[in-house]
N, C-alpha and C. Protein backbone atom coordinates (compact mmCIF):
# COMPACT_ATOMS: atom_id res chain seq x y z
N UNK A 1 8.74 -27.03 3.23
CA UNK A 1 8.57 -25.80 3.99
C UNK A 1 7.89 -24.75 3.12
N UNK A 2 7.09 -24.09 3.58
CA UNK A 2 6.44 -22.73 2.91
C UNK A 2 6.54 -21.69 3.95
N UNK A 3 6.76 -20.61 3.03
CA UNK A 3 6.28 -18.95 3.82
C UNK A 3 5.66 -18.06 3.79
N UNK A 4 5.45 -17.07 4.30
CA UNK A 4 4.38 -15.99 3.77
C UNK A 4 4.25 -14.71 4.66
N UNK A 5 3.81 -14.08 4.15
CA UNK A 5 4.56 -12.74 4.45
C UNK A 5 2.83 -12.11 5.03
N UNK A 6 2.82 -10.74 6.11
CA UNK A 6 1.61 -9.92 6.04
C UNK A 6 2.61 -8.35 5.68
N UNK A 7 1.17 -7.61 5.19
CA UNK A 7 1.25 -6.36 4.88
C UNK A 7 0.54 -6.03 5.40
N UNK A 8 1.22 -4.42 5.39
CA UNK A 8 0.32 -2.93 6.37
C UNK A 8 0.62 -1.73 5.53
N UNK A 9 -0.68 -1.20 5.31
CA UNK A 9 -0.70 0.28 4.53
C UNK A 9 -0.24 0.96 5.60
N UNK A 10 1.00 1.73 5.24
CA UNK A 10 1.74 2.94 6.05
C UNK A 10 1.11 4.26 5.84
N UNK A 11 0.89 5.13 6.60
CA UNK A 11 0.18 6.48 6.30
C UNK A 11 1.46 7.40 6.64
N UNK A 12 1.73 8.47 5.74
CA UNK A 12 2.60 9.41 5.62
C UNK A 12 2.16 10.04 6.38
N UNK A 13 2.92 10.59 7.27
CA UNK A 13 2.37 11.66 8.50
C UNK A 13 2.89 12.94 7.59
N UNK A 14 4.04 12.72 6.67
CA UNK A 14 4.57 14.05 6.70
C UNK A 14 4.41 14.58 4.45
N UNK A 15 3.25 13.68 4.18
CA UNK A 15 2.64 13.95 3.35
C UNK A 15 2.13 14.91 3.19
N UNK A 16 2.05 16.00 2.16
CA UNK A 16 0.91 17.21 2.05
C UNK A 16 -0.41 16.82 1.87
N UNK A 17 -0.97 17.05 2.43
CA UNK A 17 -3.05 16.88 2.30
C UNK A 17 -3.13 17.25 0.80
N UNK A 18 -3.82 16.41 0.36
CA UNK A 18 -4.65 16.61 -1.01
C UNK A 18 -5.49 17.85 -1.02
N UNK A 19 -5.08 19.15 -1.06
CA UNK A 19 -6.19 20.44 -1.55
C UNK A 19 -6.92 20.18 -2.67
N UNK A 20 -8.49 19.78 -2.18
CA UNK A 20 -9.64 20.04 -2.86
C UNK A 20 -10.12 21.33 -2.34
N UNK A 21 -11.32 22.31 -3.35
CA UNK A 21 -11.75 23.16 -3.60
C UNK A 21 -13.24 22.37 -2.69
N UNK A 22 -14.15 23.92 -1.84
CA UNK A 22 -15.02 22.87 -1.33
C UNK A 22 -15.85 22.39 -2.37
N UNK A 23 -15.69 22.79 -3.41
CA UNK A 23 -16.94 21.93 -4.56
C UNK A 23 -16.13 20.33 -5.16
N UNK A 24 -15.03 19.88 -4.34
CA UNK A 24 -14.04 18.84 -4.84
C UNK A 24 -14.09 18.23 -3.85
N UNK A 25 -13.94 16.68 -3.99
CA UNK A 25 -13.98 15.19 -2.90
C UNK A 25 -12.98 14.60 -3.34
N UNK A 26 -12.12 14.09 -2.48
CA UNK A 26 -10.91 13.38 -3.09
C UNK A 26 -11.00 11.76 -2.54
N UNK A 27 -10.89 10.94 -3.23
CA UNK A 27 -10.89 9.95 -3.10
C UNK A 27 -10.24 8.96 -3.21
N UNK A 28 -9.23 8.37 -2.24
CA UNK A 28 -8.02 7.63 -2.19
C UNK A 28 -8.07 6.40 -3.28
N UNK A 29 -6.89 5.78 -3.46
CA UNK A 29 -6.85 4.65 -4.84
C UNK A 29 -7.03 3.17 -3.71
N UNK A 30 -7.75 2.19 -3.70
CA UNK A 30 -8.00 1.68 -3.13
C UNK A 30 -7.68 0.35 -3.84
N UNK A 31 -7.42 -0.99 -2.94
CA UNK A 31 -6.65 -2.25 -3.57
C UNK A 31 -8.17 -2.78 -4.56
N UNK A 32 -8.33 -2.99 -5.87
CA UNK A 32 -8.33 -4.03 -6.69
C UNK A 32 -7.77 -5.52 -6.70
N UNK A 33 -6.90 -5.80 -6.59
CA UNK A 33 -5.55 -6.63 -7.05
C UNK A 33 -4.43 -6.84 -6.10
N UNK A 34 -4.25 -7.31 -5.01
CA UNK A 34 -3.02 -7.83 -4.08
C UNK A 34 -2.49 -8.93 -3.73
N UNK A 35 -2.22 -9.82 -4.93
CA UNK A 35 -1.70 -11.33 -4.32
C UNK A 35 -0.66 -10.42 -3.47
N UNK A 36 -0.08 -11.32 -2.54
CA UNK A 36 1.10 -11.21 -1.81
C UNK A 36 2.10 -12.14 -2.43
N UNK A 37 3.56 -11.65 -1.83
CA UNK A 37 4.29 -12.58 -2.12
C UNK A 37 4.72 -14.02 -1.31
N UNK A 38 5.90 -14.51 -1.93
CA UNK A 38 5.84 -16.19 -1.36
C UNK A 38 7.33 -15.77 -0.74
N UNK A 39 7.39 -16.60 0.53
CA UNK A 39 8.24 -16.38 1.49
C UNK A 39 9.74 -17.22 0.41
N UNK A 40 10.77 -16.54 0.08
CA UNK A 40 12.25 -17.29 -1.23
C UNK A 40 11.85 -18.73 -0.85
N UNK A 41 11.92 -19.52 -1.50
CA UNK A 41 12.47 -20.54 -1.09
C UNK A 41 13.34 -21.05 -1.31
N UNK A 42 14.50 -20.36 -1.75
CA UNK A 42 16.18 -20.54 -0.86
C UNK A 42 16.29 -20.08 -0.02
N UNK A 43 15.78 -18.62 0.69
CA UNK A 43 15.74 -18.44 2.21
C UNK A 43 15.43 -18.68 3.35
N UNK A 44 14.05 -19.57 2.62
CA UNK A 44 13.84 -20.85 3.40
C UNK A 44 14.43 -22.16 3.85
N UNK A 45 15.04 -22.67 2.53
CA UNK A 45 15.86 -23.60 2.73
C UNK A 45 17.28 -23.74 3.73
N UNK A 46 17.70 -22.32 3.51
CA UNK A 46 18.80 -21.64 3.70
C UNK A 46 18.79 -21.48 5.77
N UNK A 47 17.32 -21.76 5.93
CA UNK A 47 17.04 -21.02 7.51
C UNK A 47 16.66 -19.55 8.06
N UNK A 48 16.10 -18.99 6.89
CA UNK A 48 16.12 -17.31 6.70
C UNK A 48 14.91 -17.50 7.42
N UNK A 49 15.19 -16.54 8.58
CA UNK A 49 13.78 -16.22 9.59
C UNK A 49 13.02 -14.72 9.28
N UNK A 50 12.84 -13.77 10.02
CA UNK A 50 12.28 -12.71 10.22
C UNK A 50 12.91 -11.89 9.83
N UNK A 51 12.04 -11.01 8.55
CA UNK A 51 12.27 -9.87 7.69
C UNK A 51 11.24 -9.31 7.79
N UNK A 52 11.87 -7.67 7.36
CA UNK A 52 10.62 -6.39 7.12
C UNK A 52 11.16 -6.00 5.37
N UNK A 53 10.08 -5.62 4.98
CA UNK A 53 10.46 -4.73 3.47
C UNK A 53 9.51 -4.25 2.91
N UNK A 54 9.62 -2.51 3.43
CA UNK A 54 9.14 -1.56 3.01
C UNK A 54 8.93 -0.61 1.85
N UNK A 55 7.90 -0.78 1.26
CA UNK A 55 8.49 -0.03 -0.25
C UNK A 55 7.39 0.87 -0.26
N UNK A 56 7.42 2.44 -1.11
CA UNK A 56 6.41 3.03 -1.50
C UNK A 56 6.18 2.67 -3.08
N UNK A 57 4.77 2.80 -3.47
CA UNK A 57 4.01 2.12 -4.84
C UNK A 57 3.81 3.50 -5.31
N UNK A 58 4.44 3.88 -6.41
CA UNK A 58 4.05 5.08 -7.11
C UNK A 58 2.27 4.50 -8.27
N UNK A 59 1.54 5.12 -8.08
CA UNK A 59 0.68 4.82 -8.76
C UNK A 59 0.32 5.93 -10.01
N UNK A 60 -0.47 5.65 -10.87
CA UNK A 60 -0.24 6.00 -12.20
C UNK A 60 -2.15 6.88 -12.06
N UNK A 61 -2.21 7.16 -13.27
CA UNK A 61 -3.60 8.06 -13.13
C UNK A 61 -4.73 6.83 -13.28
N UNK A 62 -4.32 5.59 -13.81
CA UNK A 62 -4.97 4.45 -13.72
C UNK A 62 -5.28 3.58 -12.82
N UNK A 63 -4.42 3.66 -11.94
CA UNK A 63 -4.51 2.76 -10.22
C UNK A 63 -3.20 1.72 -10.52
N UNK A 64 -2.55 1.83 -11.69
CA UNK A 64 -1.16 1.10 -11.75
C UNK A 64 -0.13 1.35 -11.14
N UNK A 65 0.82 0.51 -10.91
CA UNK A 65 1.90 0.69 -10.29
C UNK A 65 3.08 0.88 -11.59
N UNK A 66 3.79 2.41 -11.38
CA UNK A 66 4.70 2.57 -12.33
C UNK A 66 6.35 2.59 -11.65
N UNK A 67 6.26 2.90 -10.44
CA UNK A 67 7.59 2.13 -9.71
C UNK A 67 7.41 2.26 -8.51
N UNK A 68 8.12 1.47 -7.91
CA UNK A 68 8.49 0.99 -6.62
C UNK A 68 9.96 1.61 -6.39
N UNK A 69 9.93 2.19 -4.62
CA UNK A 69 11.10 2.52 -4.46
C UNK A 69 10.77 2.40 -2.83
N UNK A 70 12.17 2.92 -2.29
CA UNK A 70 12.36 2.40 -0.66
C UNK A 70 10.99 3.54 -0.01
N UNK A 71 10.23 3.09 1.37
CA UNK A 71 9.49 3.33 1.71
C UNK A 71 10.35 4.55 2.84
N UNK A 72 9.99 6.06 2.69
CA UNK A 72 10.46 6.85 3.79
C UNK A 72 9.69 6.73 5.10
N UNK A 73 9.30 5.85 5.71
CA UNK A 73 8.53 5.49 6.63
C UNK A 73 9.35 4.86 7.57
N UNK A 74 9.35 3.58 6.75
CA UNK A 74 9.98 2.27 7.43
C UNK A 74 11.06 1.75 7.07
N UNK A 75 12.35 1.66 7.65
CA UNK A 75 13.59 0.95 6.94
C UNK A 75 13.02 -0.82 7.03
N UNK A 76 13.43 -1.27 6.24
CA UNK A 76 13.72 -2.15 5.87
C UNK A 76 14.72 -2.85 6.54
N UNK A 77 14.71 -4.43 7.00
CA UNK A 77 15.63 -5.10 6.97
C UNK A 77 16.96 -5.12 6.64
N UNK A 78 17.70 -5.04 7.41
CA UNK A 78 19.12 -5.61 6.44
C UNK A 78 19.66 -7.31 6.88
N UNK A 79 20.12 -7.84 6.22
CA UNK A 79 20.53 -8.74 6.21
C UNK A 79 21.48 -10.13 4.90
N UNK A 80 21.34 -10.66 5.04
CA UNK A 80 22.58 -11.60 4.24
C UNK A 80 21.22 -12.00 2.92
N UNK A 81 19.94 -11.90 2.95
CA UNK A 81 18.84 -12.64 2.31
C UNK A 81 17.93 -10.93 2.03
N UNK A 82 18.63 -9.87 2.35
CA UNK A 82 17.25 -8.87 2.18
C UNK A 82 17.43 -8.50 0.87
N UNK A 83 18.42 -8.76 -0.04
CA UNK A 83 17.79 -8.71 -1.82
C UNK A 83 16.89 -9.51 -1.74
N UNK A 84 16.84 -10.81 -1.61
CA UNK A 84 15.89 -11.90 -1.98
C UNK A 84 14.50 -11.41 -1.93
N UNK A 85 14.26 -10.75 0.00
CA UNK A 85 12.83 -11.09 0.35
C UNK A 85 12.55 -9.46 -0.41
N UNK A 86 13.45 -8.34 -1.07
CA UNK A 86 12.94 -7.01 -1.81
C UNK A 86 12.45 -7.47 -2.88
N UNK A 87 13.16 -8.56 -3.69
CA UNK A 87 13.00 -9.07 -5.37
C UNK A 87 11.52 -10.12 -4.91
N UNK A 88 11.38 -10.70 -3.78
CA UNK A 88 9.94 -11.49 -3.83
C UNK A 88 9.25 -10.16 -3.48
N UNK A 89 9.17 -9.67 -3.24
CA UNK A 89 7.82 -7.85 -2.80
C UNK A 89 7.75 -7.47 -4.23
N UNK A 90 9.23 -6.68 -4.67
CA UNK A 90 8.92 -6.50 -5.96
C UNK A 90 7.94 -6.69 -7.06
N UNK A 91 8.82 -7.80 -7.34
CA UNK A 91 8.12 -8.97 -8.62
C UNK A 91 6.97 -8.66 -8.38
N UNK A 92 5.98 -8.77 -7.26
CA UNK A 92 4.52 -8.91 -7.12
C UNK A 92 3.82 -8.00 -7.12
N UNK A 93 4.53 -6.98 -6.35
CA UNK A 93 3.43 -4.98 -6.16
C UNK A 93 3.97 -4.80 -7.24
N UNK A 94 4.77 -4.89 -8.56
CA UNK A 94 4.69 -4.37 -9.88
C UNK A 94 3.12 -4.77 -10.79
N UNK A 95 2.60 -5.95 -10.02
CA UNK A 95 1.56 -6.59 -11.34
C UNK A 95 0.46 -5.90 -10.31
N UNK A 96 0.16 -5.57 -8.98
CA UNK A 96 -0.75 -4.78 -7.92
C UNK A 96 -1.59 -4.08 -9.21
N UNK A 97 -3.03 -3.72 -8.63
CA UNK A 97 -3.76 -2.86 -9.45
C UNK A 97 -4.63 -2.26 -8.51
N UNK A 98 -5.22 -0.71 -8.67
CA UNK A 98 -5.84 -0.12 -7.64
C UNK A 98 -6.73 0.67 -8.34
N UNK A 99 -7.96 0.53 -7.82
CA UNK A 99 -8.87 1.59 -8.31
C UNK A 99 -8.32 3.17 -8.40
N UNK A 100 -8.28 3.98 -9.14
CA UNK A 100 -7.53 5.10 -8.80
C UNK A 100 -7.56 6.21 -8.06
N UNK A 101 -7.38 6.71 -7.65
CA UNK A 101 -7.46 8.21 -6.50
C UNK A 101 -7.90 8.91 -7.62
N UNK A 102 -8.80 9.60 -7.58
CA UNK A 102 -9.57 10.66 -7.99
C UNK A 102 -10.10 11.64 -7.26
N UNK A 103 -10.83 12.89 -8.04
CA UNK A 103 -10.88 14.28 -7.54
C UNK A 103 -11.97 14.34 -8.45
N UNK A 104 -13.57 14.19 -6.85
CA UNK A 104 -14.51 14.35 -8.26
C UNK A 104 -14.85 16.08 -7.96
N UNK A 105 -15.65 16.15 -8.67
CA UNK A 105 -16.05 17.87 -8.64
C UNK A 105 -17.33 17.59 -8.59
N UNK A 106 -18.36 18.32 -7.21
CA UNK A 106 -19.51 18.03 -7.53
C UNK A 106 -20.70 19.35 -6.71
N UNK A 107 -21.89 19.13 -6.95
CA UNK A 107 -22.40 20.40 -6.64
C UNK A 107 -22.17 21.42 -5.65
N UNK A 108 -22.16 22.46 -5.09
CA UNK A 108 -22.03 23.26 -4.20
C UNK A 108 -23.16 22.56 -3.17
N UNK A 109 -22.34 23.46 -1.82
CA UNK A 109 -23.93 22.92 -0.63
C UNK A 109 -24.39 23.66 -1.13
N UNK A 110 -25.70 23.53 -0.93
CA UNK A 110 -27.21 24.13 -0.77
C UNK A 110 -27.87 24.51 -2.56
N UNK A 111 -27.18 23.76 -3.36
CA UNK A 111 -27.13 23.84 -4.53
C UNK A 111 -28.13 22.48 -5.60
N UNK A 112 -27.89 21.56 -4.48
CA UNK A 112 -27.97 19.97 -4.70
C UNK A 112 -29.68 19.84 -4.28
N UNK A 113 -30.29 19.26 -5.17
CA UNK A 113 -31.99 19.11 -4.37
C UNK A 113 -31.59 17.49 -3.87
N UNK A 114 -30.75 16.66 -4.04
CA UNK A 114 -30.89 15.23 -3.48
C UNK A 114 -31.26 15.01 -1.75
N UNK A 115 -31.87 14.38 -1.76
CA UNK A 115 -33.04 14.04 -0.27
C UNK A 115 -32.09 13.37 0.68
N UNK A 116 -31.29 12.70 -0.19
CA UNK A 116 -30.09 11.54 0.70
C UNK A 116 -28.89 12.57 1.20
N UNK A 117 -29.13 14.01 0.68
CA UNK A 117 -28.03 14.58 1.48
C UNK A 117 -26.65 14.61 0.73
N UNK A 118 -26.35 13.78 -0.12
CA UNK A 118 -25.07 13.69 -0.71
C UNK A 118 -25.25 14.96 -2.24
N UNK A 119 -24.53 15.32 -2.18
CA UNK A 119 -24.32 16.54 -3.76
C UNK A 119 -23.82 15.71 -4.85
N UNK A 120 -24.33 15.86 -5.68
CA UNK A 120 -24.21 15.40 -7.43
C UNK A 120 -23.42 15.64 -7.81
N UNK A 121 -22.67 14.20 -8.38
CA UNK A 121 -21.33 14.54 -9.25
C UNK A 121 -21.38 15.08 -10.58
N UNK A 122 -20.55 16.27 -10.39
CA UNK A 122 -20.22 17.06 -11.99
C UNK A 122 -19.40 16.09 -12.97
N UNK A 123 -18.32 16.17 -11.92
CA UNK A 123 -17.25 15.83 -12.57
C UNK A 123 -16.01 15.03 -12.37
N UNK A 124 -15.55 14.40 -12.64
CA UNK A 124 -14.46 13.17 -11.99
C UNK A 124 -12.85 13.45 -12.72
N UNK A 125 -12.02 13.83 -12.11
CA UNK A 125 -10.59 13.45 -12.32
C UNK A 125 -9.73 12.69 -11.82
N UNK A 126 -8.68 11.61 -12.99
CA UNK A 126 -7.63 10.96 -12.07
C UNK A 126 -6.78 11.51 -11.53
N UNK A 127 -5.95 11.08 -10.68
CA UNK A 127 -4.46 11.96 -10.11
C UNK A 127 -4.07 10.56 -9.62
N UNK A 128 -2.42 11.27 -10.07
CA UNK A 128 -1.59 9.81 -9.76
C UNK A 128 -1.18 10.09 -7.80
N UNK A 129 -0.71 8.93 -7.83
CA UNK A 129 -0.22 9.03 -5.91
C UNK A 129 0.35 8.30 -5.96
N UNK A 130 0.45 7.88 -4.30
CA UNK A 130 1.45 7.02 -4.22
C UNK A 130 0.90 6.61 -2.79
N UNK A 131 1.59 5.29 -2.71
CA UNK A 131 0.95 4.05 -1.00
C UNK A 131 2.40 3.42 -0.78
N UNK A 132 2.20 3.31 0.84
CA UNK A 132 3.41 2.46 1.48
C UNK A 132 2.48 1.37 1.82
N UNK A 133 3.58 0.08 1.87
CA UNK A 133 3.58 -0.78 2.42
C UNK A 133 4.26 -1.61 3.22
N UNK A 134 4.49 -2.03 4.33
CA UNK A 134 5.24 -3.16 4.84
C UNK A 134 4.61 -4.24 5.08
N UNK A 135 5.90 -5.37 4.85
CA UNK A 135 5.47 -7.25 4.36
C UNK A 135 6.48 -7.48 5.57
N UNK A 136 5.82 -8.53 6.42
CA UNK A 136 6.67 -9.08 7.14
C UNK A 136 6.62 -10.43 6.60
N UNK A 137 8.24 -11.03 6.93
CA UNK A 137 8.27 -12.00 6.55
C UNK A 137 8.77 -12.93 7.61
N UNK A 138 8.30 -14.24 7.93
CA UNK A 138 8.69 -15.20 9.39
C UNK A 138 8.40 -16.25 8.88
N UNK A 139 9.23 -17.25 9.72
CA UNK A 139 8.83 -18.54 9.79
C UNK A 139 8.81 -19.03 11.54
N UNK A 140 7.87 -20.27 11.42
CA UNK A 140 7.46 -20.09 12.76
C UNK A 140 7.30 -22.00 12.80
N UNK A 141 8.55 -22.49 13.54
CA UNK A 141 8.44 -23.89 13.55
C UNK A 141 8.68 -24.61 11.87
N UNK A 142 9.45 -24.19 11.64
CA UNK A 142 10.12 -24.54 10.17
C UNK A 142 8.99 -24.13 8.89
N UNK A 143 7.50 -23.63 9.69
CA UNK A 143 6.95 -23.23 8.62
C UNK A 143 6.30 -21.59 8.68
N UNK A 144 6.71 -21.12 7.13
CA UNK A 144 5.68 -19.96 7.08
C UNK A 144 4.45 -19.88 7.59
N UNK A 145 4.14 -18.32 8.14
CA UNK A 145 3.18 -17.59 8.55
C UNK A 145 2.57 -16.32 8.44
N UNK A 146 1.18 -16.34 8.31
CA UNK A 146 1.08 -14.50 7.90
C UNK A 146 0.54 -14.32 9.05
N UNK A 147 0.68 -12.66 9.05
CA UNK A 147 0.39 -12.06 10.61
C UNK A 147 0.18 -10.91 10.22
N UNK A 148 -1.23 -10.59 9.96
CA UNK A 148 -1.82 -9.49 9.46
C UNK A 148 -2.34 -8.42 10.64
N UNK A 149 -1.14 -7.12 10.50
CA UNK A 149 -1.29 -6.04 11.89
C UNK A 149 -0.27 -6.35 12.95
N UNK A 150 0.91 -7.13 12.32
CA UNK A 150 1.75 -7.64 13.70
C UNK A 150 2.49 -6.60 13.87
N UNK A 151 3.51 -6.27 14.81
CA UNK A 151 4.18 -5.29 15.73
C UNK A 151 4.88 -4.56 14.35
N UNK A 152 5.28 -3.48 14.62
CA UNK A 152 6.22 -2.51 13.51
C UNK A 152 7.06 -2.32 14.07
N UNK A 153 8.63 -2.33 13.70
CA UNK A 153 9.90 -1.91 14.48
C UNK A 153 9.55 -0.32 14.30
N UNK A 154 9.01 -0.47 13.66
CA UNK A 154 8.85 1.92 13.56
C UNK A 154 7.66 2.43 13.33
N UNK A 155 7.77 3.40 13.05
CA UNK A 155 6.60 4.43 13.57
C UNK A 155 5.82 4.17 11.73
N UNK A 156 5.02 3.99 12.00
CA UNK A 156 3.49 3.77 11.15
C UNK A 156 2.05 3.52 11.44
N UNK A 157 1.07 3.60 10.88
CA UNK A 157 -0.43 3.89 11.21
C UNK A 157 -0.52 2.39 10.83
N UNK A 158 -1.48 1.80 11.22
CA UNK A 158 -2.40 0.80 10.68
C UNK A 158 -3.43 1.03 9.81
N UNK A 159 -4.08 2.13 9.58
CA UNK A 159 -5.04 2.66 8.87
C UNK A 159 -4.80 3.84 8.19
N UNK A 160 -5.19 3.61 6.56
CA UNK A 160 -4.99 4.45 5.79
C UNK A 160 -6.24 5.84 6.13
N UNK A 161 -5.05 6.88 5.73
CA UNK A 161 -5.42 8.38 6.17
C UNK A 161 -6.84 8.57 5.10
């Protein structure tokens, strides 16, 4: 038997907006690096069906992940196996890597001679953040399945803000 899990970037509705200056572009940390994880296989063995587990990814000024903690979005599963399927999420969004969210600084309008319309970067800063995710986890006829965008027991975006 095998399993396997899908994920969905959660968008914080009740996040503060990133204040850039209008001479500032902010630019979200975007996936590099996402194996997923592997559906236990003692929870498999065991008959462990359908789980959720939601975590937010604190990210670092590098696009690293410096901890993981419960996602204020989405509860999570409970059940007799939901350490298991948190410690398989875990283990894996700890080694995750992301290009980083940055704050570039770049010409004023009407400042810029470029023909393409876009203004010239001055200047680039990191800033750390942070991303939700939820992993569903199922089995479907004694075998794992991913299901990338399947139903949410709660309120979340499909598309990052």
């Amino acid at each position: 038997m095998q399993g396997d899990v899908a994920v969905r970037f959660l968008a914080d509705p009740a996040a503060v907006d990133i204040r850039v200056a209008e001479t500032e572009e902010f630019a979200p940390a975007s996936p590099r690096y996402m194996p997923l994880p592997s559906y236990p296989d003692s929870v498999l063995s065991a008959g462990g069906g359908l789980a959720f587990v939601a975590v937010r990814l604190h990210l670092d000024k590098g696009g690293f992940v410096i901890a993981v903690s419960d996602s204020p979005l989405l509860a999570s599963s409970d059940g007799p196996h939901s350490g298991e399927f948190r410690e398989a999420v875990e283990s894996v969004v700890r080694r995750w890597a992301f290009s980083p969210a940055r704050v570039d600084t770049v010409a004023p309008n009407g400042q810029d001679s470029n023909p393409a319309g876009s203004r010239s970067l001055i200047a680039t800063r990191y800033v750390p953040t942070f991303l939700d995710f939820a992993f569903q986890f199922s089995v479907v006829d004694g075998r794992g399945v991913v299901s990338l965008g399947a139903s949410n027991p709660g309120p979340a975006s499909d598309l990052p803000r």
